[in-house]
N, C-alpha and C. Protein backbone atom coordinates (compact mmCIF):
# COMPACT_ATOMS: atom_id res chain seq x y z
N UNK A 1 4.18 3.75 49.73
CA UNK A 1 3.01 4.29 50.41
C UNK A 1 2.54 5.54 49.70
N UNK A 2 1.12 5.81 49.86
CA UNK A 2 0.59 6.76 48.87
C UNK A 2 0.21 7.78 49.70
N UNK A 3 -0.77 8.82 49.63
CA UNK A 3 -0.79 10.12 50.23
C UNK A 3 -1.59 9.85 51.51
N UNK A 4 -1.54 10.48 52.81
CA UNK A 4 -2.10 10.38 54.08
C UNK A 4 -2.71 11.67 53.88
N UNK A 5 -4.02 11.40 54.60
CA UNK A 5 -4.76 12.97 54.95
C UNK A 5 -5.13 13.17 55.81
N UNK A 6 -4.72 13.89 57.25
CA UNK A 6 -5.23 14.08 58.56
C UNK A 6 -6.35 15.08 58.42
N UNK A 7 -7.65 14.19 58.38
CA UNK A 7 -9.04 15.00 58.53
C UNK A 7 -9.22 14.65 60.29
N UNK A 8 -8.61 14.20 61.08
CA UNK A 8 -9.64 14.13 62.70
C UNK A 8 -9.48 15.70 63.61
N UNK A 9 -10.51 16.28 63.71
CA UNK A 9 -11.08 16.93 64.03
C UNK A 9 -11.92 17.44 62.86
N UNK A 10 -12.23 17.70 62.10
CA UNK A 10 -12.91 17.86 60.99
C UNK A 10 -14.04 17.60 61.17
N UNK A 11 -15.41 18.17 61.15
CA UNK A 11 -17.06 17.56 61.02
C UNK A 11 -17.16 17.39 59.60
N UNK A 12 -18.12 16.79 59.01
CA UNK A 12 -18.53 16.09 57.96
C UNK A 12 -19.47 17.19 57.63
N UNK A 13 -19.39 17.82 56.17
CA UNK A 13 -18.86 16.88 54.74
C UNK A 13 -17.43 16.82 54.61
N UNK A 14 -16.14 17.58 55.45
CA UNK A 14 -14.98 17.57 55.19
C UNK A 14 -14.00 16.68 55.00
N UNK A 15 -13.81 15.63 55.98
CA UNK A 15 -13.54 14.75 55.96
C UNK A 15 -13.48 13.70 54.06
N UNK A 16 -14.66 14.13 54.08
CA UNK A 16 -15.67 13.37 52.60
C UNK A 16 -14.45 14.03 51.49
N UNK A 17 -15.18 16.16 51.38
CA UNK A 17 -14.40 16.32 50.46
C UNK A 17 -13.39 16.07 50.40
N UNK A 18 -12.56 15.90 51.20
CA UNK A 18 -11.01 15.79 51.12
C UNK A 18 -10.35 14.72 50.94
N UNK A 19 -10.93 13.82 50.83
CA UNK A 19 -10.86 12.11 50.25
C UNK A 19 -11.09 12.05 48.88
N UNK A 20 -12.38 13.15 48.45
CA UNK A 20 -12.69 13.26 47.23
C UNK A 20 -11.87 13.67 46.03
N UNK A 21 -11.44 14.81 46.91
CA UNK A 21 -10.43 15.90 45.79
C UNK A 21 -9.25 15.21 45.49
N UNK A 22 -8.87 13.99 46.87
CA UNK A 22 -7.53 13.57 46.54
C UNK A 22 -7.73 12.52 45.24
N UNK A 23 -8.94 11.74 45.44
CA UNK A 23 -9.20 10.67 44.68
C UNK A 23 -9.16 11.17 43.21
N UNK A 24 -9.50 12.42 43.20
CA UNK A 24 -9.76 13.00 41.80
C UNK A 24 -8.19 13.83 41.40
N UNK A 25 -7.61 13.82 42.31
CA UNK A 25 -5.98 14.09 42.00
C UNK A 25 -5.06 12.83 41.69
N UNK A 26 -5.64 11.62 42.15
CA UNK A 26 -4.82 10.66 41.51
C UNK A 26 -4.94 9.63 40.98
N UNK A 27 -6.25 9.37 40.58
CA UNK A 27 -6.36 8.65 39.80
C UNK A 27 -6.29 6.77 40.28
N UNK A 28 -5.46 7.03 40.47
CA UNK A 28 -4.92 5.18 41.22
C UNK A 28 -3.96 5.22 42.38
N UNK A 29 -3.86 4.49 42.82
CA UNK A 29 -2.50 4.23 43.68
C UNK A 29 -3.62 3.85 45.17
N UNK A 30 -2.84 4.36 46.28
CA UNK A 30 -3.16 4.15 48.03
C UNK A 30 -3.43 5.43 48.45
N UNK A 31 -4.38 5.79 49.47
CA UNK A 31 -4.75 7.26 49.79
C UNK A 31 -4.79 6.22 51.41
N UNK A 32 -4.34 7.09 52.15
CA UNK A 32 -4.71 6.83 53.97
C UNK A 32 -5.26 8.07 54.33
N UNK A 33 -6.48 7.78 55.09
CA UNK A 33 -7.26 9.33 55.67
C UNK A 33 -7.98 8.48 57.20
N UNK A 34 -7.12 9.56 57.56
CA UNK A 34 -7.41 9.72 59.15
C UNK A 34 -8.56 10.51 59.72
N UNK A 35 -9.41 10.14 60.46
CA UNK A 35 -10.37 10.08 61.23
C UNK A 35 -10.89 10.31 62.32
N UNK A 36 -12.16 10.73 62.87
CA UNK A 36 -12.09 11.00 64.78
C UNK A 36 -13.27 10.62 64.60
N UNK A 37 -14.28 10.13 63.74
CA UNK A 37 -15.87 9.98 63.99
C UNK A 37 -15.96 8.35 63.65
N UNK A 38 -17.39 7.59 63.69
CA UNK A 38 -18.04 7.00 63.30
C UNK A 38 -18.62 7.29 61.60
N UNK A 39 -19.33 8.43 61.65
CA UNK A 39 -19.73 9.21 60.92
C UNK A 39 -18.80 9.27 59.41
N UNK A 40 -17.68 9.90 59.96
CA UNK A 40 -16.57 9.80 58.91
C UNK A 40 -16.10 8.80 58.57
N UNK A 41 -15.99 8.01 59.11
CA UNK A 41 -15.47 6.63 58.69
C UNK A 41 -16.50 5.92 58.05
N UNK A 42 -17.85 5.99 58.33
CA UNK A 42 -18.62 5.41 57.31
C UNK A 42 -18.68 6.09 56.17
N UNK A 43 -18.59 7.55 56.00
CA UNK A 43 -18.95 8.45 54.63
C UNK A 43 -17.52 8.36 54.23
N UNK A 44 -16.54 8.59 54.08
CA UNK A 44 -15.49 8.15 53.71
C UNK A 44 -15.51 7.10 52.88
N UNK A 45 -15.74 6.07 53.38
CA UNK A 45 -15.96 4.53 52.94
C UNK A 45 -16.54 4.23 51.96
N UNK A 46 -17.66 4.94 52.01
CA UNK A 46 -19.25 4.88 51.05
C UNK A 46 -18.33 6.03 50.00
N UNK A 47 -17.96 7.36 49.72
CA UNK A 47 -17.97 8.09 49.02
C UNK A 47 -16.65 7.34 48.11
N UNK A 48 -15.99 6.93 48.83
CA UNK A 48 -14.49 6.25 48.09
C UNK A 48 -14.69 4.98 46.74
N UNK A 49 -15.68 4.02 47.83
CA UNK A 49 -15.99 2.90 47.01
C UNK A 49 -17.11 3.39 45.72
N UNK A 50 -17.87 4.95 46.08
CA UNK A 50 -19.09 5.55 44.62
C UNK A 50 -17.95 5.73 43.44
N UNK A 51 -16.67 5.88 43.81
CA UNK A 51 -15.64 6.54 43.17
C UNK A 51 -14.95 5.32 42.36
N UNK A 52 -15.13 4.09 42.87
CA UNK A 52 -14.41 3.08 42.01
C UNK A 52 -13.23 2.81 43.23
N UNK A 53 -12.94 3.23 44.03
CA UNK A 53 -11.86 3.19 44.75
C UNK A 53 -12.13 1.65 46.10
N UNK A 54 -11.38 1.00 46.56
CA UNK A 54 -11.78 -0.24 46.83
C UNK A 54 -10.81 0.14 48.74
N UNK A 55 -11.89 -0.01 49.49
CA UNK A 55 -11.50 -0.30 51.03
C UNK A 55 -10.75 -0.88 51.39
N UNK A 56 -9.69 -0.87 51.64
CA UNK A 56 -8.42 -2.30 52.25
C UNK A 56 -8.66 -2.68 52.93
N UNK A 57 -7.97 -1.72 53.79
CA UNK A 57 -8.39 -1.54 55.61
C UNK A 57 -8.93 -0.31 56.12
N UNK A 58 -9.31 -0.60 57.41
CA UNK A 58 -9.99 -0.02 58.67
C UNK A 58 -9.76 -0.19 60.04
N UNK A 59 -8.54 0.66 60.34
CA UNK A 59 -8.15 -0.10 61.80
C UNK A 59 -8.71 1.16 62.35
N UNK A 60 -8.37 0.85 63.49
CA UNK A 60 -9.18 1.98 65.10
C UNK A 60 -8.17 2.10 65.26
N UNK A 61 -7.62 3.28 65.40
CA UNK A 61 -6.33 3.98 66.07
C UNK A 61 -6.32 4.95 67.60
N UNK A 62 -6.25 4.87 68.48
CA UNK A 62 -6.70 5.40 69.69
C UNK A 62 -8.68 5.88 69.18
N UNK A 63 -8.65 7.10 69.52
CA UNK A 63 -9.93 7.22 69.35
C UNK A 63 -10.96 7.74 67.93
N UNK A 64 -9.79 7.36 66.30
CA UNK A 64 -9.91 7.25 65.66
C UNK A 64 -10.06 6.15 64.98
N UNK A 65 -10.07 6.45 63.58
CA UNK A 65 -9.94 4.89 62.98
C UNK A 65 -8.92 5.97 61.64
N UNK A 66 -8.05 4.39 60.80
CA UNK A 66 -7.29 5.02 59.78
C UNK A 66 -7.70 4.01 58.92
N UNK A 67 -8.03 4.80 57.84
CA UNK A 67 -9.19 4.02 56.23
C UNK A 67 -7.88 3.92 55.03
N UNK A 68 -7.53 2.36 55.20
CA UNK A 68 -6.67 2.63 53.92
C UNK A 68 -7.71 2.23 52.63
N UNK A 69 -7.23 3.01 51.32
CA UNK A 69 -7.81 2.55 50.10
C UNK A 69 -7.35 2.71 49.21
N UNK A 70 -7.64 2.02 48.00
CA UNK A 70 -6.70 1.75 47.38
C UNK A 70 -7.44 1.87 45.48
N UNK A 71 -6.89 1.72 44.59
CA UNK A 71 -7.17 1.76 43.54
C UNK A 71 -6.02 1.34 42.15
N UNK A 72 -6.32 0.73 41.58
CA UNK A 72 -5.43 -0.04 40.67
C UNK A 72 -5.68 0.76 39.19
N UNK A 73 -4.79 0.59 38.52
CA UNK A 73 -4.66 1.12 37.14
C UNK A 73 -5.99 0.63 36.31
């Protein structure tokens, strides 16, 4: 399993950057980032996949959702 990032409570753009910076810290592998919006979970999604990075999953976790994604060598 690859790095988790608890963004829920967070308003947006944060959520975003912090998906970003990780994506740009590793290059490949699995990133999980946790959630409390609609909002975030769509910009998340959208900013990950501008990045080359590919959506797995998207489950709803109580009144979140948790965005796995992923990226290959």
């Amino acid at each position: 399993m690859g790095t988790t990032l608890d963004a829920r409570g967070l308003s947006c753009p944060q959520p975003v950057l912090m998906a970003l910076d990780e994506i740009k810290k590793l290059n490949s592998g699995e990133i999980e980032i946790l959630v409390d919006t609609d909002t975030s979970r769509e910009n998340v999604s959208r900013a990950a996949d501008s990045q080359g990075w590919c959506v797995k999953n998207v489950q709803q976790e109580g009144e979140g959702y948790r965005i796995v994604i992923t990226k290959d060598l």
